[in-house]
Protein backbone atom coordinates (compact mmCIF):
# COMPACT_ATOMS: atom_id res chain seq x y z
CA UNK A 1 63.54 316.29 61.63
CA UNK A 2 66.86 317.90 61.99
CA UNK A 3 67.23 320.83 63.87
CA UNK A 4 68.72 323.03 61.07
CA UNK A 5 67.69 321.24 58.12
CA UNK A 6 64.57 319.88 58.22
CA UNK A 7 65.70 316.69 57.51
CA UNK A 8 64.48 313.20 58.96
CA UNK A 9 67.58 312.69 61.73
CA UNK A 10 69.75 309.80 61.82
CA UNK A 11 69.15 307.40 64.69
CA UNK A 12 71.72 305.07 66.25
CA UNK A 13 70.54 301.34 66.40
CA UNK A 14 70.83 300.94 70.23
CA UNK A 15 71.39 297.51 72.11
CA UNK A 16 69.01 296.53 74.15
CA UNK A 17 70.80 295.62 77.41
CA UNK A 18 73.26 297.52 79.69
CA UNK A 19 76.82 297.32 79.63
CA UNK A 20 80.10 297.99 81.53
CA UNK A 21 83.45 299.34 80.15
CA UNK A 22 84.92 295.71 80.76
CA UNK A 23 82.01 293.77 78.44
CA UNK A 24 81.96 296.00 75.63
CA UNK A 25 82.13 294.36 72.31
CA UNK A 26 80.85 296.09 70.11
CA UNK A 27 80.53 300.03 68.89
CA UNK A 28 77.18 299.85 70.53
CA UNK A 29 77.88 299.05 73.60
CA UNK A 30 80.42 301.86 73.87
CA UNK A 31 77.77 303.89 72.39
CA UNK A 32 75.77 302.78 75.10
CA UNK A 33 78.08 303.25 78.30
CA UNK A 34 78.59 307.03 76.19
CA UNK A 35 75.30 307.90 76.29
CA UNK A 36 74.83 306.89 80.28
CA UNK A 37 78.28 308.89 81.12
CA UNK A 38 77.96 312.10 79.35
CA UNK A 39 76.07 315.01 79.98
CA UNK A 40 73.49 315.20 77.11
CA UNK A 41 74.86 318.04 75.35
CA UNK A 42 77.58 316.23 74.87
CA UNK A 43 76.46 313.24 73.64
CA UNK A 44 74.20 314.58 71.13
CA UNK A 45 77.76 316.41 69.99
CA UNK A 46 79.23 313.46 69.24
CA UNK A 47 76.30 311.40 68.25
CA UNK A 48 75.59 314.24 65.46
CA UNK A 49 76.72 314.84 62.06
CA UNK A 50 77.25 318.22 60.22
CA UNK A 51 74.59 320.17 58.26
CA UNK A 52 72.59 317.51 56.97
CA UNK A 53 74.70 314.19 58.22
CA UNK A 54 74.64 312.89 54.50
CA UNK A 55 78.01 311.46 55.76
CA UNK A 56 76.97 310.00 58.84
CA UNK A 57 74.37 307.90 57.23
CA UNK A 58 76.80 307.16 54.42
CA UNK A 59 79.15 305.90 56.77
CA UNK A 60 76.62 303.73 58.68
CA UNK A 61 75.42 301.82 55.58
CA UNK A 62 79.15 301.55 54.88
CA UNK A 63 80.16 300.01 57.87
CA UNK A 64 76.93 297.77 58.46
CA UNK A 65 77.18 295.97 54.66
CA UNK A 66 80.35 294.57 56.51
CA UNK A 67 81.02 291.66 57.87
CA UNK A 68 83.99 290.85 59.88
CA UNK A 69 85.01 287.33 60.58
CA UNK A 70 88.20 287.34 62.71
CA UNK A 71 90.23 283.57 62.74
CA UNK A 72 91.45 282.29 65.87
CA UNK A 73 94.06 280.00 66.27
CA UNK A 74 95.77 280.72 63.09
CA UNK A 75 99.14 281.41 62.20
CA UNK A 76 99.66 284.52 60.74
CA UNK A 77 102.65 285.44 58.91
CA UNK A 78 104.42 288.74 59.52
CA UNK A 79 102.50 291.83 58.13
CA UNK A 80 104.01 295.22 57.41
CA UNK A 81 100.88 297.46 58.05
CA UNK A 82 103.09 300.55 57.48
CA UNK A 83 101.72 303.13 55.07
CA UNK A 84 103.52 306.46 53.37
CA UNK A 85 101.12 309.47 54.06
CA UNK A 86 102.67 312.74 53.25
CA UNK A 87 105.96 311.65 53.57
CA UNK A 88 105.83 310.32 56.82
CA UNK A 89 105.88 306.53 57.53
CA UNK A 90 103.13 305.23 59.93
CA UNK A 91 103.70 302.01 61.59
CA UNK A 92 99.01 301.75 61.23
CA UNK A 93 97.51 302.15 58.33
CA UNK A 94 94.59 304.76 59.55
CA UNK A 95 95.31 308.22 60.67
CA UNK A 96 93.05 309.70 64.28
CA UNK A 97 91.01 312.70 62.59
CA UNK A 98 90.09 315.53 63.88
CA UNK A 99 86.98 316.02 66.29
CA UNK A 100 85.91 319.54 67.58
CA UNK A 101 86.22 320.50 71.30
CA UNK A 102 87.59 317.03 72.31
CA UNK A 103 88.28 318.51 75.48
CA UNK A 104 84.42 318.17 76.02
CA UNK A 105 85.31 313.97 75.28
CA UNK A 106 88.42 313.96 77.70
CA UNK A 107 90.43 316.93 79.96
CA UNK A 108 93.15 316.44 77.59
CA UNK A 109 91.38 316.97 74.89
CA UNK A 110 93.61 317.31 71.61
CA UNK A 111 96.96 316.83 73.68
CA UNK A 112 95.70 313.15 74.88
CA UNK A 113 94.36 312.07 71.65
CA UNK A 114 97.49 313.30 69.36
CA UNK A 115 100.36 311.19 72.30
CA UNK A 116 97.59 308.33 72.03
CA UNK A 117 98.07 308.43 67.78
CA UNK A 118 101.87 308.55 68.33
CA UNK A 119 101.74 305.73 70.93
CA UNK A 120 100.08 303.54 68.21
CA UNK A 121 102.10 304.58 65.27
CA UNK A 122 99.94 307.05 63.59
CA UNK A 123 99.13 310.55 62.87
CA UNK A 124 96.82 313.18 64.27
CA UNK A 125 94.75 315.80 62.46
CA UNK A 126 94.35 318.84 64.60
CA UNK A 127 90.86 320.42 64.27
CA UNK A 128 90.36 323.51 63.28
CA UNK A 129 88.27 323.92 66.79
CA UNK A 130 90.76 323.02 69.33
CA UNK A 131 91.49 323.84 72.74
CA UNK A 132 95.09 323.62 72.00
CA UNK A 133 97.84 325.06 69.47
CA UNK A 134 99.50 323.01 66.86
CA UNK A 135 103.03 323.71 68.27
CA UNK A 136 101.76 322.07 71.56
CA UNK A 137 100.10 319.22 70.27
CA UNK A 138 103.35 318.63 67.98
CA UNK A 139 105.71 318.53 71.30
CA UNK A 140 102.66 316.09 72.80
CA UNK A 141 102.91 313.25 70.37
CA UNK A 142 106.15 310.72 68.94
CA UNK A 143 103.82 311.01 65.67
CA UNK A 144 103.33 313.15 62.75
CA UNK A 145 100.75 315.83 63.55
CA UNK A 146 98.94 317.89 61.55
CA UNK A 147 96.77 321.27 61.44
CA UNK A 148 93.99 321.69 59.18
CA UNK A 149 93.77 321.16 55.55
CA UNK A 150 91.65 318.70 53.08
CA UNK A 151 92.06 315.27 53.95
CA UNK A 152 92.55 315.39 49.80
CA UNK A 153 95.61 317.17 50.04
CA UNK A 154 97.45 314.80 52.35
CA UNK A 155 99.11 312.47 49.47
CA UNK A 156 98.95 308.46 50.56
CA UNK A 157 101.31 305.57 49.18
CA UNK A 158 101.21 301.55 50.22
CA UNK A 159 104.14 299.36 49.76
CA UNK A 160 103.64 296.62 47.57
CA UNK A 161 104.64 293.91 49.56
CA UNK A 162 101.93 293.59 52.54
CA UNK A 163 102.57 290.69 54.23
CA UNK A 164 105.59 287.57 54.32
């Protein structure tokens, strides 16, 4: 049961066999090499959902009823991934959300993770428990950042021609 709510806790299938940073292929074995690296307290932060992780679990049956079969050794035409979100074209169709105290996940903490976003053509959602100020993560990243507010509120648009 979970801590706060008495509810049965969600557990993280774990691979069987140990892994380095240079075989990982899968969200497992990162999960893995996570678990070995960090301090416990840690961990269990990021491992955890809120209240009564009805999202968590939601998102892991989401993301195991997928399959994904990549092709190799196909040509691929030309794709425009870019995406309208509040105004603001991203070259990367997914936006890096906000995590609490990401300095406990890396020194530079919000800084790091808001130049990575930027780096790859995205945004960056500040959290609303950061290490850092908005103004400085702003001057940090080539992206679009952004404090917090409902993801709702953040109005998305797709082109209509994907790919040539």
């Amino acid at each position: 049961m979970g801590p706060a709510t008495g509810l049965p806790e969600t557990k993280m299938p774990q691979p069987p066999r140990a892994v380095s940073s240079s075989r990982a292929v899968s969200i497992n074995d990162l999960r893995t090499l996570a678990q070995k690296r960090l301090p416990k307290v840690v961990f269990d932060y990021i491992e955890g959902g809120a209240e009564g992780e009805f999202t968590l679990r939601e998102n892991i049956r989401a993301f195991e009823s997928l399959t994904f079969r990549p092709r190799h050794a196909v040509a691929t035409p030309e794709c425009d991934l870019s995406i309208q979100v509040a105004g603001q074209k991203l070259s990367f169709p997914a936006i890096l959300a906000p995590i609490g105290y990401s300095r406990l996940m890396h020194p530079g903490g919000d800084i790091a993770a808001a130049r990575a976003a930027g780096e790859a053509g995205t945004a960056y959602i500040l959290s609303t428990i950061s290490g850092y100020k908005l103004e400085d993560v702003k001057a940090a990243t080539t992206g679009p950042a952004h404090g917090p507010r409902p993801a709702s509120s953040i109005p998305a648009t797709r082109p209509e021609k994907r790919c040539s």
